[in-house]
C-alpha atoms as a PDB file:
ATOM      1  CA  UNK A   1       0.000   0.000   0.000  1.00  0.00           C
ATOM      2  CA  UNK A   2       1.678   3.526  -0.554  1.00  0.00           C
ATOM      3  CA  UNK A   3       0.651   7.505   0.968  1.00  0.00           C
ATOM      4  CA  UNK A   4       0.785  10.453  -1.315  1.00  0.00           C
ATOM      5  CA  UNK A   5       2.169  13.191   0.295  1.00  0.00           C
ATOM      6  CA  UNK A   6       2.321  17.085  -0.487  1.00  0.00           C
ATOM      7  CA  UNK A   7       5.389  19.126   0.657  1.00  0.00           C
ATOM      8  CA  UNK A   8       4.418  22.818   2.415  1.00  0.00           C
ATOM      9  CA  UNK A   9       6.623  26.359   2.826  1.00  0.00           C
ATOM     10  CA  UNK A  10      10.287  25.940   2.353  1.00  0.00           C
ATOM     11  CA  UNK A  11      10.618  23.457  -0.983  1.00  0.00           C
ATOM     12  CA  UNK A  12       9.979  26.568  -3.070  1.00  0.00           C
ATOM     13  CA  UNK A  13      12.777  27.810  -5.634  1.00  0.00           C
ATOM     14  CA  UNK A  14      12.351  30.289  -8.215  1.00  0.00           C
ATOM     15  CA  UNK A  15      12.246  28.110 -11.770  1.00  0.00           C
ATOM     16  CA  UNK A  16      10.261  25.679  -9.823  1.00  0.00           C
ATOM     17  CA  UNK A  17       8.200  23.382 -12.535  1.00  0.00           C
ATOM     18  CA  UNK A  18       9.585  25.103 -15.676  1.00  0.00           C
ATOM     19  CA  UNK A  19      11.035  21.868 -17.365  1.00  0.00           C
ATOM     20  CA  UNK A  20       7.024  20.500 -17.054  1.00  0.00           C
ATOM     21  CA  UNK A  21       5.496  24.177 -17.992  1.00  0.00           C
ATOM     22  CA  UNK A  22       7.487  24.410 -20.782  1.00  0.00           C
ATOM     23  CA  UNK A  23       6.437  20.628 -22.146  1.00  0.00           C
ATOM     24  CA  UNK A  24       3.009  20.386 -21.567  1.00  0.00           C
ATOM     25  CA  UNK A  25      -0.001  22.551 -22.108  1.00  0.00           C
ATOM     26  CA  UNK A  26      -1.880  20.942 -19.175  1.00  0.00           C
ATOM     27  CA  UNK A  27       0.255  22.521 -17.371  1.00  0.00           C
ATOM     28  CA  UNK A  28       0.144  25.608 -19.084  1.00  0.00           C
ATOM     29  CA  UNK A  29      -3.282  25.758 -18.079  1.00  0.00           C
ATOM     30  CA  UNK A  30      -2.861  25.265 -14.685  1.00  0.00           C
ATOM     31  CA  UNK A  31      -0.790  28.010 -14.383  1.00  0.00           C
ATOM     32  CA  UNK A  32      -2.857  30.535 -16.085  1.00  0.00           C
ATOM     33  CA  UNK A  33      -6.107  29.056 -14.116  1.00  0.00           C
ATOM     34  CA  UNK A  34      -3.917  30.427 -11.136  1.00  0.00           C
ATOM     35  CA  UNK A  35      -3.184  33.637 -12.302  1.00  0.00           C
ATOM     36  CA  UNK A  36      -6.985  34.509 -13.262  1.00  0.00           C
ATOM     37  CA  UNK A  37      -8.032  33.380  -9.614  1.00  0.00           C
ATOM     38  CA  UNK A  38      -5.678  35.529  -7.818  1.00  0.00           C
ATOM     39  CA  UNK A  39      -5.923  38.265 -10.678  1.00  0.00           C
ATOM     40  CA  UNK A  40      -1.751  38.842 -10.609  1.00  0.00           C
ATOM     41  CA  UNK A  41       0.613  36.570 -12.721  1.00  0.00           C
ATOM     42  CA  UNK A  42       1.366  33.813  -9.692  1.00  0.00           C
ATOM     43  CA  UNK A  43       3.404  32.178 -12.682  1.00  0.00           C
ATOM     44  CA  UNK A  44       5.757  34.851 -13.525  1.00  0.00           C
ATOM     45  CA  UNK A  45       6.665  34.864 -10.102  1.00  0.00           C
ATOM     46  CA  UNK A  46       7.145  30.995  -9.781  1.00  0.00           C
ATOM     47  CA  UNK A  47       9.317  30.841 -12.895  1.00  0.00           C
ATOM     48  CA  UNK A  48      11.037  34.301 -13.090  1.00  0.00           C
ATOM     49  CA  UNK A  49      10.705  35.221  -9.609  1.00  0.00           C
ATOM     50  CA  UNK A  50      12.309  37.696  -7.972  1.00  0.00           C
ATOM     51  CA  UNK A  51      13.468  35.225  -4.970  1.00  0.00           C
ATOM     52  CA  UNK A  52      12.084  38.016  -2.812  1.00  0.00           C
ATOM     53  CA  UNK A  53       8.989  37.639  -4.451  1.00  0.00           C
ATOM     54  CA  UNK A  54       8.259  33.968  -3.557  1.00  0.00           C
ATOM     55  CA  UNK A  55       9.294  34.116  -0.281  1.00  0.00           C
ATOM     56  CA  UNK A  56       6.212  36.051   0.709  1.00  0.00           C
ATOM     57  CA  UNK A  57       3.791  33.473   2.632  1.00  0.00           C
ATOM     58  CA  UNK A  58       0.966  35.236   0.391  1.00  0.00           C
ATOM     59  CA  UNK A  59       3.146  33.987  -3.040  1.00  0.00           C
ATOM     60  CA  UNK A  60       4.568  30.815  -1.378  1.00  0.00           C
ATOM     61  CA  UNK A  61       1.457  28.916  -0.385  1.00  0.00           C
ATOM     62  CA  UNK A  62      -0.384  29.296  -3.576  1.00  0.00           C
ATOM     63  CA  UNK A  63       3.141  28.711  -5.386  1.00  0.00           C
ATOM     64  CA  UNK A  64       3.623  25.384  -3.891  1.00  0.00           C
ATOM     65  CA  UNK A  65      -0.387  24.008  -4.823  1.00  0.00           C
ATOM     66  CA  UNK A  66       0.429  25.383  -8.236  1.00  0.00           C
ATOM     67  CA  UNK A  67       3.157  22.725  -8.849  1.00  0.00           C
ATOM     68  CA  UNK A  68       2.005  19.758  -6.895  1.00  0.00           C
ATOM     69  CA  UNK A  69      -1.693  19.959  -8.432  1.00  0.00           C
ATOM     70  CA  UNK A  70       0.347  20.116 -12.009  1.00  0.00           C
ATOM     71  CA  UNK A  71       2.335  17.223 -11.406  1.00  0.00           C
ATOM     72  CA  UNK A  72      -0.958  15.382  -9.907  1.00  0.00           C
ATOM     73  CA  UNK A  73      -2.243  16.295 -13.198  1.00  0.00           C
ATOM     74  CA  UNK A  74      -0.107  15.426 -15.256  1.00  0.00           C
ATOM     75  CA  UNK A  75       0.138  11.818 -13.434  1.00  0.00           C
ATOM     76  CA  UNK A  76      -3.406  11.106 -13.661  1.00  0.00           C
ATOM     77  CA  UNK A  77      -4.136  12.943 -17.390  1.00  0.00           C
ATOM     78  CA  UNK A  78      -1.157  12.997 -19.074  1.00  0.00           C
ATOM     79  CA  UNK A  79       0.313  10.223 -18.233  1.00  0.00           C
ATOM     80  CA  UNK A  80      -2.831   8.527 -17.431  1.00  0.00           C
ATOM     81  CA  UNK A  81      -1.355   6.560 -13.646  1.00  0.00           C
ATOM     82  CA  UNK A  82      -4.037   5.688 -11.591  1.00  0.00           C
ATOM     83  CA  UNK A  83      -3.054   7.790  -8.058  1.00  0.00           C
ATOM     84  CA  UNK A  84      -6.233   6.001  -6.344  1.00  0.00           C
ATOM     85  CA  UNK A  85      -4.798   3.039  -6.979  1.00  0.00           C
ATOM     86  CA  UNK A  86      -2.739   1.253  -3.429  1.00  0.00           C
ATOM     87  CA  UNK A  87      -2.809   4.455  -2.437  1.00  0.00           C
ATOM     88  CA  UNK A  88      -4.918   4.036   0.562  1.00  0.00           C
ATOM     89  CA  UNK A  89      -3.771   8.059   2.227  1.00  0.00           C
ATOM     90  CA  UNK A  90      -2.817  11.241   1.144  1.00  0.00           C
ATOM     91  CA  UNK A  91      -1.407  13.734   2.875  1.00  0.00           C
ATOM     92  CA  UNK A  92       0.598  17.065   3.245  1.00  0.00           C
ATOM     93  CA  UNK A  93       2.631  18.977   5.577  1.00  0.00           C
ATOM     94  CA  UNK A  94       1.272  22.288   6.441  1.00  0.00           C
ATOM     95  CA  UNK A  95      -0.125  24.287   3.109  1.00  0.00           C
ATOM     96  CA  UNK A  96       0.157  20.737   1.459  1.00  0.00           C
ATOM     97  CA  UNK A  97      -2.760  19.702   2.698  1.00  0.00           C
ATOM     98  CA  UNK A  98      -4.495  22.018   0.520  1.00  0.00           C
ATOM     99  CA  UNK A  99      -2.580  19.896  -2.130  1.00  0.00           C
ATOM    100  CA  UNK A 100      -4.031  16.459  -0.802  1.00  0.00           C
ATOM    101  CA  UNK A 101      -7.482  17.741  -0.631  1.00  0.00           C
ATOM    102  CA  UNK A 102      -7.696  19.116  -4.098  1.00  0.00           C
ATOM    103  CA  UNK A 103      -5.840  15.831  -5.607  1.00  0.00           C
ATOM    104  CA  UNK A 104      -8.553  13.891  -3.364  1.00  0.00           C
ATOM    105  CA  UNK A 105     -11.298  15.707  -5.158  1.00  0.00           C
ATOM    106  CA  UNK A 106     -12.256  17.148  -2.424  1.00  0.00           C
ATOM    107  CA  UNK A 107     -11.503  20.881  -3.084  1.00  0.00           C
ATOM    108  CA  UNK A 108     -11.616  22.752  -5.847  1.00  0.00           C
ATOM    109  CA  UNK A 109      -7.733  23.990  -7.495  1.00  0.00           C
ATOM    110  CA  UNK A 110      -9.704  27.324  -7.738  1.00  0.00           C
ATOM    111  CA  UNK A 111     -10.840  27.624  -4.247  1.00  0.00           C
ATOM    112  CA  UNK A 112      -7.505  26.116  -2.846  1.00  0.00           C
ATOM    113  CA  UNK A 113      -5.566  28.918  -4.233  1.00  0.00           C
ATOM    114  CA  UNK A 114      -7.564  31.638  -2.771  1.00  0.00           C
ATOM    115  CA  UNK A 115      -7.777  30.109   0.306  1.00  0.00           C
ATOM    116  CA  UNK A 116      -3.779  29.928   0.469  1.00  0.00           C
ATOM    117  CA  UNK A 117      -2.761  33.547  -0.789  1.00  0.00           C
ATOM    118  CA  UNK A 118      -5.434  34.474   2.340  1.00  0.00           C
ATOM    119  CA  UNK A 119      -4.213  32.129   4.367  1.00  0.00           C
ATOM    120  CA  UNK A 120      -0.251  33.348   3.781  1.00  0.00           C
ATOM    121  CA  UNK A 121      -1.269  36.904   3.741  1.00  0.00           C
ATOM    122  CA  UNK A 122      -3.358  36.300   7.180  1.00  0.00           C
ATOM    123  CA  UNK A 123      -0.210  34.499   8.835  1.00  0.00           C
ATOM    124  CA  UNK A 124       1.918  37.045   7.652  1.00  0.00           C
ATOM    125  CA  UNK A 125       0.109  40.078   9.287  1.00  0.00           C
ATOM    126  CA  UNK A 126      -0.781  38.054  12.626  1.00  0.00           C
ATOM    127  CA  UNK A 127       2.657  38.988  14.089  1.00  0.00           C
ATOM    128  CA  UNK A 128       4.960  42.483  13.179  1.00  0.00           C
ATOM    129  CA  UNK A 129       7.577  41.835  10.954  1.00  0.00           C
ATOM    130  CA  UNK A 130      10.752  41.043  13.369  1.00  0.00           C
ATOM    131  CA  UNK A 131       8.602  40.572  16.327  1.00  0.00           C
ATOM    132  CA  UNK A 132       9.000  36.391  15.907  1.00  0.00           C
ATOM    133  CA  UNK A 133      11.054  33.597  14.593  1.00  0.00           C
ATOM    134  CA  UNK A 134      11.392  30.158  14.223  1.00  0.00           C
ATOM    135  CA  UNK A 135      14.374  27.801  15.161  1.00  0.00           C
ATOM    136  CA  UNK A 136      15.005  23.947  13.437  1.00  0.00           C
ATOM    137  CA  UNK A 137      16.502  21.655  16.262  1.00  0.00           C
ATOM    138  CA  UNK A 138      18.492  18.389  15.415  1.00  0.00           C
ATOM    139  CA  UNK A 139      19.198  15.547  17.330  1.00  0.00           C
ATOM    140  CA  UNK A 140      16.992  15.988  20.107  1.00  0.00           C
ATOM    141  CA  UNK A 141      13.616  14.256  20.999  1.00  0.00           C
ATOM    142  CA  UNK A 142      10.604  16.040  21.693  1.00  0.00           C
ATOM    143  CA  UNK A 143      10.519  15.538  25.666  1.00  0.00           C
ATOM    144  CA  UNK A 144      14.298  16.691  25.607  1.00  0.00           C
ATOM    145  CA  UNK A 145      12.832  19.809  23.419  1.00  0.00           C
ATOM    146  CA  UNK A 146       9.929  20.329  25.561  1.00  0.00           C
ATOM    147  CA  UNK A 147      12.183  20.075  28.934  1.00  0.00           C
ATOM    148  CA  UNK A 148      14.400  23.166  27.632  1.00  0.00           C
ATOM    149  CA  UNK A 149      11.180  25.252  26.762  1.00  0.00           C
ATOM    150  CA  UNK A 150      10.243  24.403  30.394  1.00  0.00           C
ATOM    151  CA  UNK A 151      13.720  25.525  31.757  1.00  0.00           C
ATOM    152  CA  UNK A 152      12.892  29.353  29.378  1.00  0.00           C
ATOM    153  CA  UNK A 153       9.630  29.854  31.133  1.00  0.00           C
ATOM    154  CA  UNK A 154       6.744  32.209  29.501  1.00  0.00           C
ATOM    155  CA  UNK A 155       8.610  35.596  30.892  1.00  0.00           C
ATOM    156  CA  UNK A 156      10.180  35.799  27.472  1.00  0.00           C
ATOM    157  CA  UNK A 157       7.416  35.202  25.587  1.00  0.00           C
ATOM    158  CA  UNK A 158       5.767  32.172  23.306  1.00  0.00           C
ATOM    159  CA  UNK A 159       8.120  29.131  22.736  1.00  0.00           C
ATOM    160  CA  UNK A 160       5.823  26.627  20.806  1.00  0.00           C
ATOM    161  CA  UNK A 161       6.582  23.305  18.992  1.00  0.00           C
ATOM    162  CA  UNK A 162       5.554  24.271  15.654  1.00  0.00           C
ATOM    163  CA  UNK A 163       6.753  21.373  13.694  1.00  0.00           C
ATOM    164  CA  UNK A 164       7.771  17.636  15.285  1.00  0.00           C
ATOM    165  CA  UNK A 165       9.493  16.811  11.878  1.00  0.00           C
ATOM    166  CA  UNK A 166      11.088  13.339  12.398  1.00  0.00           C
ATOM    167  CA  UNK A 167      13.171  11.681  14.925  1.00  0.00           C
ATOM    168  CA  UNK A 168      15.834  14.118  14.382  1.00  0.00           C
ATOM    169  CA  UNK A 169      14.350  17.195  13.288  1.00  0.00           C
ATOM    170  CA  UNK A 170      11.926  19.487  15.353  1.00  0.00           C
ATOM    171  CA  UNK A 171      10.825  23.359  14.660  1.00  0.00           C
ATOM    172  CA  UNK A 172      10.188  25.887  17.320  1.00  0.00           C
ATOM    173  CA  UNK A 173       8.059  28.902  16.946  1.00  0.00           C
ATOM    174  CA  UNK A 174       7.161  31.882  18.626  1.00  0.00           C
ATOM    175  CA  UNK A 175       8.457  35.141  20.385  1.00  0.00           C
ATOM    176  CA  UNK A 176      11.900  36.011  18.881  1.00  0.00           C
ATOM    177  CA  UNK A 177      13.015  36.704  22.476  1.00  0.00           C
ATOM    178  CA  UNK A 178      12.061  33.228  23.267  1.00  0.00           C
ATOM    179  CA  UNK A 179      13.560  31.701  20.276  1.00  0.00           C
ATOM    180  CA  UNK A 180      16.947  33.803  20.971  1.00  0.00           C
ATOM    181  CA  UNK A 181      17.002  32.615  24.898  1.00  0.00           C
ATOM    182  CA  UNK A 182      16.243  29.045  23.618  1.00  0.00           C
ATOM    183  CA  UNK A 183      19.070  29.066  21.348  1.00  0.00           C
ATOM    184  CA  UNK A 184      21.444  30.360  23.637  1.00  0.00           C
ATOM    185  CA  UNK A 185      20.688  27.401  26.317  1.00  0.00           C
ATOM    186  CA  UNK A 186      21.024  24.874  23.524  1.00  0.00           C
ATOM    187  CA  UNK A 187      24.287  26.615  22.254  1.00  0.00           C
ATOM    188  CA  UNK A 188      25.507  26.194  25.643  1.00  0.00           C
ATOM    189  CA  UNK A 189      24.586  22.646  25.876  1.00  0.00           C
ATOM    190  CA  UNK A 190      25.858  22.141  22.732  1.00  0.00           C
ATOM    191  CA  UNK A 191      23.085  20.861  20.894  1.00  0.00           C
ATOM    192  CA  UNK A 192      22.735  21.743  17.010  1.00  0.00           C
ATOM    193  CA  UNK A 193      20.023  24.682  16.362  1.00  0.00           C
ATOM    194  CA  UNK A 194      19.527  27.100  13.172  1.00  0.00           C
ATOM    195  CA  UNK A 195      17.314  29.606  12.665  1.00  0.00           C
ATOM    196  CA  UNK A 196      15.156  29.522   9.927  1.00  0.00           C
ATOM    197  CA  UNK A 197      14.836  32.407   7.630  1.00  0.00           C
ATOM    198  CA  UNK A 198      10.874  32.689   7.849  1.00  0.00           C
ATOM    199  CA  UNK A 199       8.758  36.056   7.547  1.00  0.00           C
ATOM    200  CA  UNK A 200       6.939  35.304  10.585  1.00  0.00           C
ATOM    201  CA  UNK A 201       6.108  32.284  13.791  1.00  0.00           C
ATOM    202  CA  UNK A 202       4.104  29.770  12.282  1.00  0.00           C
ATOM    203  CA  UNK A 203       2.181  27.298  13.622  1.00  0.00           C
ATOM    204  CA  UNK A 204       2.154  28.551  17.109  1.00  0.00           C
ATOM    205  CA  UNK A 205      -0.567  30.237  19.357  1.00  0.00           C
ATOM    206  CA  UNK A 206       1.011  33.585  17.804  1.00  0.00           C
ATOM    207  CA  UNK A 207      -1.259  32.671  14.693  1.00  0.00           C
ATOM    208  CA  UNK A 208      -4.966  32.527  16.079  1.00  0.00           C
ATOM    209  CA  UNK A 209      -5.747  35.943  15.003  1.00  0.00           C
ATOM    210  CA  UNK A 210      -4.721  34.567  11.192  1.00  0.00           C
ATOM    211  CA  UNK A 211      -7.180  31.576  12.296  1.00  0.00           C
ATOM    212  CA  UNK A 212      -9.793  33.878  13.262  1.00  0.00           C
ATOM    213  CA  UNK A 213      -9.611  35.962  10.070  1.00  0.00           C
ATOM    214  CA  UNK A 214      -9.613  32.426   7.875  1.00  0.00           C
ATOM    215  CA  UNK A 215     -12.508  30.662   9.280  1.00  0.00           C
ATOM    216  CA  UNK A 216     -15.423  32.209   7.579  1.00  0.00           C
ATOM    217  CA  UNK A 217     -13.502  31.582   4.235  1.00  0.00           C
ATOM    218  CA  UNK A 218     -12.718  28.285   5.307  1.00  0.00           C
ATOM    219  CA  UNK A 219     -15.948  26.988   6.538  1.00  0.00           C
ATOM    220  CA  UNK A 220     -17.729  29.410   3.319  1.00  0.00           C
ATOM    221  CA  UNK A 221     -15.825  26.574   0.804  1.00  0.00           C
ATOM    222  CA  UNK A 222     -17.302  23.699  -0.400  1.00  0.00           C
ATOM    223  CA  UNK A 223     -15.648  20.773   0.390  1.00  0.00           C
ATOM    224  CA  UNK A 224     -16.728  17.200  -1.004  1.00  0.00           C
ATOM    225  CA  UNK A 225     -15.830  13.799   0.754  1.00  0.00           C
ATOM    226  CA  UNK A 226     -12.243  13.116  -0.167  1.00  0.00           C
ATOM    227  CA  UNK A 227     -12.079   9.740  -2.384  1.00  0.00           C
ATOM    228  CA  UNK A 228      -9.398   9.229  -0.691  1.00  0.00           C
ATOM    229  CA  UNK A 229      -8.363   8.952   3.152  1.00  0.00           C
ATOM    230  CA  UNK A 230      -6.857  12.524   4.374  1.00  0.00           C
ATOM    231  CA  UNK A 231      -4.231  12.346   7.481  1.00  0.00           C
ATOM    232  CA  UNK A 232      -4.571  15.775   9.330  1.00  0.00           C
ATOM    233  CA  UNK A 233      -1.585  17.522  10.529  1.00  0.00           C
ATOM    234  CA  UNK A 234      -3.850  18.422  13.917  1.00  0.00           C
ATOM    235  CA  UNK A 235      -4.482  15.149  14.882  1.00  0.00           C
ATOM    236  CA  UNK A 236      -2.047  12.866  12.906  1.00  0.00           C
ATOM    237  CA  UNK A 237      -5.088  10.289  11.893  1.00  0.00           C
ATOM    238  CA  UNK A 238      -7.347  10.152   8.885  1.00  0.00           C
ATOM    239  CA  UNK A 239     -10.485  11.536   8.186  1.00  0.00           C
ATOM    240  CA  UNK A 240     -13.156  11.900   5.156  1.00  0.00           C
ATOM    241  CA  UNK A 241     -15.601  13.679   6.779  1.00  0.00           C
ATOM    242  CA  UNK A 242     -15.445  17.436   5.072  1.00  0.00           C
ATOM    243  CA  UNK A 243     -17.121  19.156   8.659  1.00  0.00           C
ATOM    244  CA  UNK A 244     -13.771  17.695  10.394  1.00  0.00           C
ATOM    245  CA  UNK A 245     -11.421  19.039   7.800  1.00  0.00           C
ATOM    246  CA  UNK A 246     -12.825  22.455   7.854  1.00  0.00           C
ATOM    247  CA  UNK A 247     -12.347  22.566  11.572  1.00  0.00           C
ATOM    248  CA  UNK A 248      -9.217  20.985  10.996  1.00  0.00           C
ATOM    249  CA  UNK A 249      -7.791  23.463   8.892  1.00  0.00           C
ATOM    250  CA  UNK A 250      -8.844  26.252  10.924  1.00  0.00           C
ATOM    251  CA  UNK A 251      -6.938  24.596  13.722  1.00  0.00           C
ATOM    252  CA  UNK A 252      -3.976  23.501  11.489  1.00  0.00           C
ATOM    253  CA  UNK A 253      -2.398  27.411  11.382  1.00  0.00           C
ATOM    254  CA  UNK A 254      -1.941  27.538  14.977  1.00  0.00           C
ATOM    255  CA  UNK A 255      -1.431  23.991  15.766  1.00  0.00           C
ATOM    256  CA  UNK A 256       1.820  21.524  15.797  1.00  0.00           C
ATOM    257  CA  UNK A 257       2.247  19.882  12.819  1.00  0.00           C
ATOM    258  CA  UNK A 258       2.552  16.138  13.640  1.00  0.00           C
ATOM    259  CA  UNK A 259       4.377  15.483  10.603  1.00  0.00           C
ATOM    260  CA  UNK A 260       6.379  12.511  12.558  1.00  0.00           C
ATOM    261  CA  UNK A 261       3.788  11.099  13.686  1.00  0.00           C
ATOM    262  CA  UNK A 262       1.501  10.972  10.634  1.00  0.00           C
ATOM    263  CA  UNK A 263       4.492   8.478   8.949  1.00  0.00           C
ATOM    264  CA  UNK A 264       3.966   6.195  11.487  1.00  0.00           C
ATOM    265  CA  UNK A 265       0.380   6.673  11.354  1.00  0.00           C
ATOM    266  CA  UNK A 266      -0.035   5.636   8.098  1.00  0.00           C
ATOM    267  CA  UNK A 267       2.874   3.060   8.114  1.00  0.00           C
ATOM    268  CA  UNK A 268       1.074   1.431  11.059  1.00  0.00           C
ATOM    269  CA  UNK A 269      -2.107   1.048   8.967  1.00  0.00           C
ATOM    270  CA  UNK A 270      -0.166  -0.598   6.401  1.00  0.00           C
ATOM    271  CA  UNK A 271       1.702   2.065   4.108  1.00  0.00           C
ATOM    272  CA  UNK A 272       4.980   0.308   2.310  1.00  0.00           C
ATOM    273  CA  UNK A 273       5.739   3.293   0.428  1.00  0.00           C
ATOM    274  CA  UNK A 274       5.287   7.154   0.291  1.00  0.00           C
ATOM    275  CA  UNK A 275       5.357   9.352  -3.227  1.00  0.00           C
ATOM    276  CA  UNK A 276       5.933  13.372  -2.518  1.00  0.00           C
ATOM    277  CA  UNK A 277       4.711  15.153  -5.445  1.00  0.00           C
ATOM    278  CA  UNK A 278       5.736  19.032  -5.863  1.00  0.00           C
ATOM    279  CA  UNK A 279       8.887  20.766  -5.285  1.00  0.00           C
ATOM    280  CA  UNK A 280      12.040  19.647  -3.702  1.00  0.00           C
ATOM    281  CA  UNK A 281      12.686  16.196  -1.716  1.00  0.00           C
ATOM    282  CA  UNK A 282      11.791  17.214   1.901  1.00  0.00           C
ATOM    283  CA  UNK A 283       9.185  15.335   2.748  1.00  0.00           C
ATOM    284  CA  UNK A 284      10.433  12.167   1.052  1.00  0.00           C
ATOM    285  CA  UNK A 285      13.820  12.482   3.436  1.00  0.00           C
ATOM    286  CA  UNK A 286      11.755  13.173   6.609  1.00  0.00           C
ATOM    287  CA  UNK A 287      10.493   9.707   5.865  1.00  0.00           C
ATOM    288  CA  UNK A 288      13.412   7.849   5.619  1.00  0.00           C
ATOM    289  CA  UNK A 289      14.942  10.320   8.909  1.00  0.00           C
ATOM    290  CA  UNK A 290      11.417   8.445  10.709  1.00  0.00           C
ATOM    291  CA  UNK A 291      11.244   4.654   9.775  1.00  0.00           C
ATOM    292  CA  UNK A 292      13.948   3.450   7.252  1.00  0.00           C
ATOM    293  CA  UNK A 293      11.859   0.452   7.025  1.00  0.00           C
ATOM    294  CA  UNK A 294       9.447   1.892   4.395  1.00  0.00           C
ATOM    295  CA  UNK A 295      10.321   3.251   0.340  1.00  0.00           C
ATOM    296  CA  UNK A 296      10.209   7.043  -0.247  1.00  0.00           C
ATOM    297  CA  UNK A 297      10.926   9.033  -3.315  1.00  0.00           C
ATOM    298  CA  UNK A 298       9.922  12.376  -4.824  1.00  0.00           C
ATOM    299  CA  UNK A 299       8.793  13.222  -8.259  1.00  0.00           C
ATOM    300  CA  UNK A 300       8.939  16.549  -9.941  1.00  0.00           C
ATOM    301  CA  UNK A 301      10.681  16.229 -13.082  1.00  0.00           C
ATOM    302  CA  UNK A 302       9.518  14.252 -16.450  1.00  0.00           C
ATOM    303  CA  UNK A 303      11.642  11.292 -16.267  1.00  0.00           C
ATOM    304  CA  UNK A 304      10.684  10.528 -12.300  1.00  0.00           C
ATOM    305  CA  UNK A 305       6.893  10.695 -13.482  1.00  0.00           C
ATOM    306  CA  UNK A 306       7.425   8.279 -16.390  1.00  0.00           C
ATOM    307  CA  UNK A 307       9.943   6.018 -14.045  1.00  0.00           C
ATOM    308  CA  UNK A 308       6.413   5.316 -11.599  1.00  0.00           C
ATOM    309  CA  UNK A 309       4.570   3.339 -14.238  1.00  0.00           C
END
């Protein structure tokens, strides 16, 4: 049995999907569906960039969807692969589960990428620019993690668990004088830590007022049952029931993301292998960083697509 899974912020790169918009039409149309539902050229800025450009959450999120629903497409049209087919999940980290839910059928491309340009513009305003920051920690388990938080205590501010990655990777968000004071104790305990150069704290409680401003839109969308099983980031189980998902993914922007624990998840309800479709390998590694057991690989270039027939 095999998972589908959707990659979120931080697999971007300016040229992104060029080598598939420049072969096929499909995704040519794709593209320019994009661009007339966000009425600015979402494209340009994917293939030409500036960098600066598609670093902005607003750009980013809808960026991301743009590729993985073109390489969906072009699995299931142009190459005509069966993704229902042993796959018995789908899921995505963060933004890509807006990806999952429109390959599922669930959600309309059209209404995804609205929903992420105001989703990234609503996370980006929830905190002043400077005011937060998030910090990627190596080697260290969650309770180890959660004991140093302890040891900062709330006088400098939010220090949230944003992202519990795999066994060796785990992302802090929140206050940037928390972050700072938790990277000085782990300096000095000489544990590995790097900042991460993010606009702004996400998925901490520093995002409920992005929440708040989503959830009319959110609940407002139509959402169809999945035909396939979705595995939320909130609760790291599946659902098809559309009223969870919507609560779900009002919860998701200011909730861990229990990316970890979704792999085992789904590799405890029988998942041998996991396909990331959309930019960059990071999911795909994060797999093989949490059970080495199972097969992982990422497609986003011609000759991967035509290697999974």
């Amino acid at each position: 049995m095999k998972a589908l899974i959707f990659p979120g912020q931080g697999s971007q790169s300016v040229g992104m999907g060029h080598q598939l918009y420049k072969n096929f039409n499909l995704v040519k149309k794709v593209f320019q569906e994009a661009d007339e539902k966000l009425n600015y050229s979402i494209s340009k800025i994917i293939l030409e960039g500036p960098e600066a450009d598609l670093k902005l959450t607003k750009n980013t999120q809808p960026a991301i969807l743009t590729i993985s629903y073109s390489i969906f497409k072009l699995i299931s049209e142009e190459f005509q692969i069966n993704l229902k087919k042993d796959f018995i999940f789908f899921a995505g980290h963060s933004l890509g589960e807006y990806s999952a839910l429109v390959a599922s059928g669930s959600l309309l491309f059209s209404d995804a990428i609205l929903l992420l340009h105001q989703r990234g513009k609503f996370m980006q305003e929830a905190v002043p620019n400077g005011k937060g920051s998030m910090l990627a920690i190596m080697g260290l388990s969650l309770n180890e993690i959660n004991k140093f938080i302890v040891e900062i205590g709330k006088d400098k501010g939010v220090c949230e668990v944003a992202n519990d990655n795999s066994n060796s990777q785990i992302i802090l968000s929140g206050d940037k004088s928390a972050i700072d004071e938790i990277s000085k104790i782990l300096k000095n305990n000489k544990k590995k830590s790097i900042y991460l150069p993010v606009s702004a704290p996400f998925h901490c409680s520093l995002m409920k007022p992005a929440a708040e401003k989503m959830k009319n839109n959110i609940l407002d969308t139509n959402l169809n049952i999945p035909n396939v099983k979705i595995v939320s980031n909130v609760t790291a189980e599946a659902t098809k029931n559309p009223d969870e998902i919507k609560k779900l993914l009002i919860e998701q922007i200011y909730s861990k993301v229990r990316w970890r624990e979704s792999i085992e998840y789904m590799v405890n309800n029988g998942v041998k292998e996991f396909i990331e479709l959309g930019p960059g390998k990071v999911l795909s590694g994060l797999v093989k960083r949490t059970n080495d057991k199972v097969l992982s690989k990422s497609l986003n270039t011609i000759d991967e697509i035509k290697n999974l027939k």
